[in-house]
N, C-alpha and C. Protein backbone atom coordinates (compact mmCIF):
# COMPACT_ATOMS: atom_id res chain seq x y z
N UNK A 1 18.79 58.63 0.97
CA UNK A 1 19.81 58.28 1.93
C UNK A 1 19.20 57.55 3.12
N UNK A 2 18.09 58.05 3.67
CA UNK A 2 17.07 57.24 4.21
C UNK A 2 16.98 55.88 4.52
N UNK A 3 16.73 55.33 2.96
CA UNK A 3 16.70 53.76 2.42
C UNK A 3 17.44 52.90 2.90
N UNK A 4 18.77 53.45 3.10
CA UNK A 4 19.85 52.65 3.40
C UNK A 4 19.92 52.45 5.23
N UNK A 5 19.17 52.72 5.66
CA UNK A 5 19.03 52.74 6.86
C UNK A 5 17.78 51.39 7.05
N UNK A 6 17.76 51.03 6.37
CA UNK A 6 16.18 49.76 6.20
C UNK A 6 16.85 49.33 5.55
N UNK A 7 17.78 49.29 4.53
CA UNK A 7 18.01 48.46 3.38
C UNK A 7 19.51 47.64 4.13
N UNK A 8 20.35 48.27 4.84
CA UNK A 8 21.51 47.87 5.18
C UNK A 8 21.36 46.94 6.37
N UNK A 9 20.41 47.21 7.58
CA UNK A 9 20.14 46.11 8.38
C UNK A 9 19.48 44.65 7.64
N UNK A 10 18.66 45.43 7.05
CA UNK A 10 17.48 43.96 6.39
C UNK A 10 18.49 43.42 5.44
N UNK A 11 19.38 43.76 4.38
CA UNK A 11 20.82 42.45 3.93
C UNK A 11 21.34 41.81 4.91
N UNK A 12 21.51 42.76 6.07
CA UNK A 12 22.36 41.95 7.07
C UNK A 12 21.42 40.31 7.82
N UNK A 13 20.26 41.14 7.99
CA UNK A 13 19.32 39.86 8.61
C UNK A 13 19.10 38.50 7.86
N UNK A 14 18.91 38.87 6.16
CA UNK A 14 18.60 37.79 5.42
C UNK A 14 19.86 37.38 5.45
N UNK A 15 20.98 37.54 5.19
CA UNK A 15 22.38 37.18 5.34
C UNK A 15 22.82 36.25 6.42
N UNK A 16 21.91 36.86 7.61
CA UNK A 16 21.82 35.58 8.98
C UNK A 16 21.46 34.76 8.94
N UNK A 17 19.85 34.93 8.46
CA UNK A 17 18.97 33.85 8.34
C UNK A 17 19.91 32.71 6.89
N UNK A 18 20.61 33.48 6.22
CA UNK A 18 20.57 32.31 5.59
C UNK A 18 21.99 31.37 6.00
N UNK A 19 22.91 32.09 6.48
CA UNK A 19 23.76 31.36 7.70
C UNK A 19 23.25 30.36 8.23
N UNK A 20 22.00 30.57 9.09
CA UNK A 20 21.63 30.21 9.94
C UNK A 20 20.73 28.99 9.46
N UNK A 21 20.30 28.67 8.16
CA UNK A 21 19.97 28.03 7.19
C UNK A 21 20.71 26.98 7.05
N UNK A 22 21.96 27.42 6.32
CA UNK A 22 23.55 26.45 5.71
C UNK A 22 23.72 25.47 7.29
N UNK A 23 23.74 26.37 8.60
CA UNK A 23 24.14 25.41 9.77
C UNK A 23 23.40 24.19 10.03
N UNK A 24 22.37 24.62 9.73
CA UNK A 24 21.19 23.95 10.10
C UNK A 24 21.01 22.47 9.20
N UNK A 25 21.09 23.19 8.00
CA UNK A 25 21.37 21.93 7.35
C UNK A 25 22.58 21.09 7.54
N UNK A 26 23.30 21.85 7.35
CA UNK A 26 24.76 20.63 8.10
C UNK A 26 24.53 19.87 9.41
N UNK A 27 23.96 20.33 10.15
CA UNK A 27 23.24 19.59 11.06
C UNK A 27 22.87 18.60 11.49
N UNK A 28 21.51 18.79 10.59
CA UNK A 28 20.69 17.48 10.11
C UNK A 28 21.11 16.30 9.28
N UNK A 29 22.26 17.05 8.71
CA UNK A 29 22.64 15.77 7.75
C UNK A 29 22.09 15.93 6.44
N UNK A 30 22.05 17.25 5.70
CA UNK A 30 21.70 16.96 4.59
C UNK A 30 22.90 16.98 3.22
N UNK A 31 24.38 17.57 3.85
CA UNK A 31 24.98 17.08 2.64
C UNK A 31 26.07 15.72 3.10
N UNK A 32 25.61 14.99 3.83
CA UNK A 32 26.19 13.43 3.98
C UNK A 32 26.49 12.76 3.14
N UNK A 33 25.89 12.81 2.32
CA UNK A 33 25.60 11.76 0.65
C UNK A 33 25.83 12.32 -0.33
N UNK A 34 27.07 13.06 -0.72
CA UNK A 34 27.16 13.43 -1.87
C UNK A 34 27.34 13.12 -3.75
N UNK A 35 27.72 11.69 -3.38
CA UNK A 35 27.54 10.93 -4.42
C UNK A 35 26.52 9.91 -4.45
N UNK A 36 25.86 9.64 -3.76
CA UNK A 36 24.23 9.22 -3.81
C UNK A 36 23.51 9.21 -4.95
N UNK A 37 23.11 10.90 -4.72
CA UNK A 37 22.39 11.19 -5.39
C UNK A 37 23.32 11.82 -7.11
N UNK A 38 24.36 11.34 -7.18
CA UNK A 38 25.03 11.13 -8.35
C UNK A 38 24.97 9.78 -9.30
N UNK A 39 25.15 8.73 -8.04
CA UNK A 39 25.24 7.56 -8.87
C UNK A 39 23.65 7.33 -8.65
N UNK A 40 23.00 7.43 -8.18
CA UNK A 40 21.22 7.11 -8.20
C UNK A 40 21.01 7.32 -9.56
N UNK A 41 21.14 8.13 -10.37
CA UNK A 41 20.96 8.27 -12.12
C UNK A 41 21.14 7.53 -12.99
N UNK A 42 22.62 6.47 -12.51
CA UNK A 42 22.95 5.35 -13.33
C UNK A 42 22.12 4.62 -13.26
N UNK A 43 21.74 4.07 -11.91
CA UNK A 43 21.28 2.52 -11.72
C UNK A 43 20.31 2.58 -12.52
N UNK A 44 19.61 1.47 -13.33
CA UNK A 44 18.42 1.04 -14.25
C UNK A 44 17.76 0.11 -12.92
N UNK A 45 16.52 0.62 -12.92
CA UNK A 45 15.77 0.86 -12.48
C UNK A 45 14.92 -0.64 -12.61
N UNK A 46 14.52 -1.52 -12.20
CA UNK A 46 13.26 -2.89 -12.25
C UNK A 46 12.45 -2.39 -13.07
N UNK A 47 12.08 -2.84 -14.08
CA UNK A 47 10.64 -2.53 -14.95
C UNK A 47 9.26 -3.48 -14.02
N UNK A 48 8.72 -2.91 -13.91
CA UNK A 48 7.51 -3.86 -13.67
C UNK A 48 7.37 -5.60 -14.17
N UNK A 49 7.34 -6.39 -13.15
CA UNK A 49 7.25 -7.79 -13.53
C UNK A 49 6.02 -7.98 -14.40
């Protein structure tokens, strides 16, 4: 019963941190481009001259 006294804060913290993660990235700008890196797969690519 103990456990849950360490175990119930520390979910809660990683749970923040990873909140605090998701914001962060929205932030910066990392899901801006969502079809980017979708159509980047199609394009054929220059072979070496």
């Amino acid at each position: 019963m103990t456990i849950l006294g360490f175990l119930i804060p520390l979910a809660l913290t990683m749970g923040l941190c990873g909140l605090a993660a998701f914001f962060w990235a929205m932030r910066v700008g990392q899901f801006d481009d969502l079809d980017g890196a979708a159509n980047r797969i199609l394009i054929e690519d220059e072979g070496p001259a």
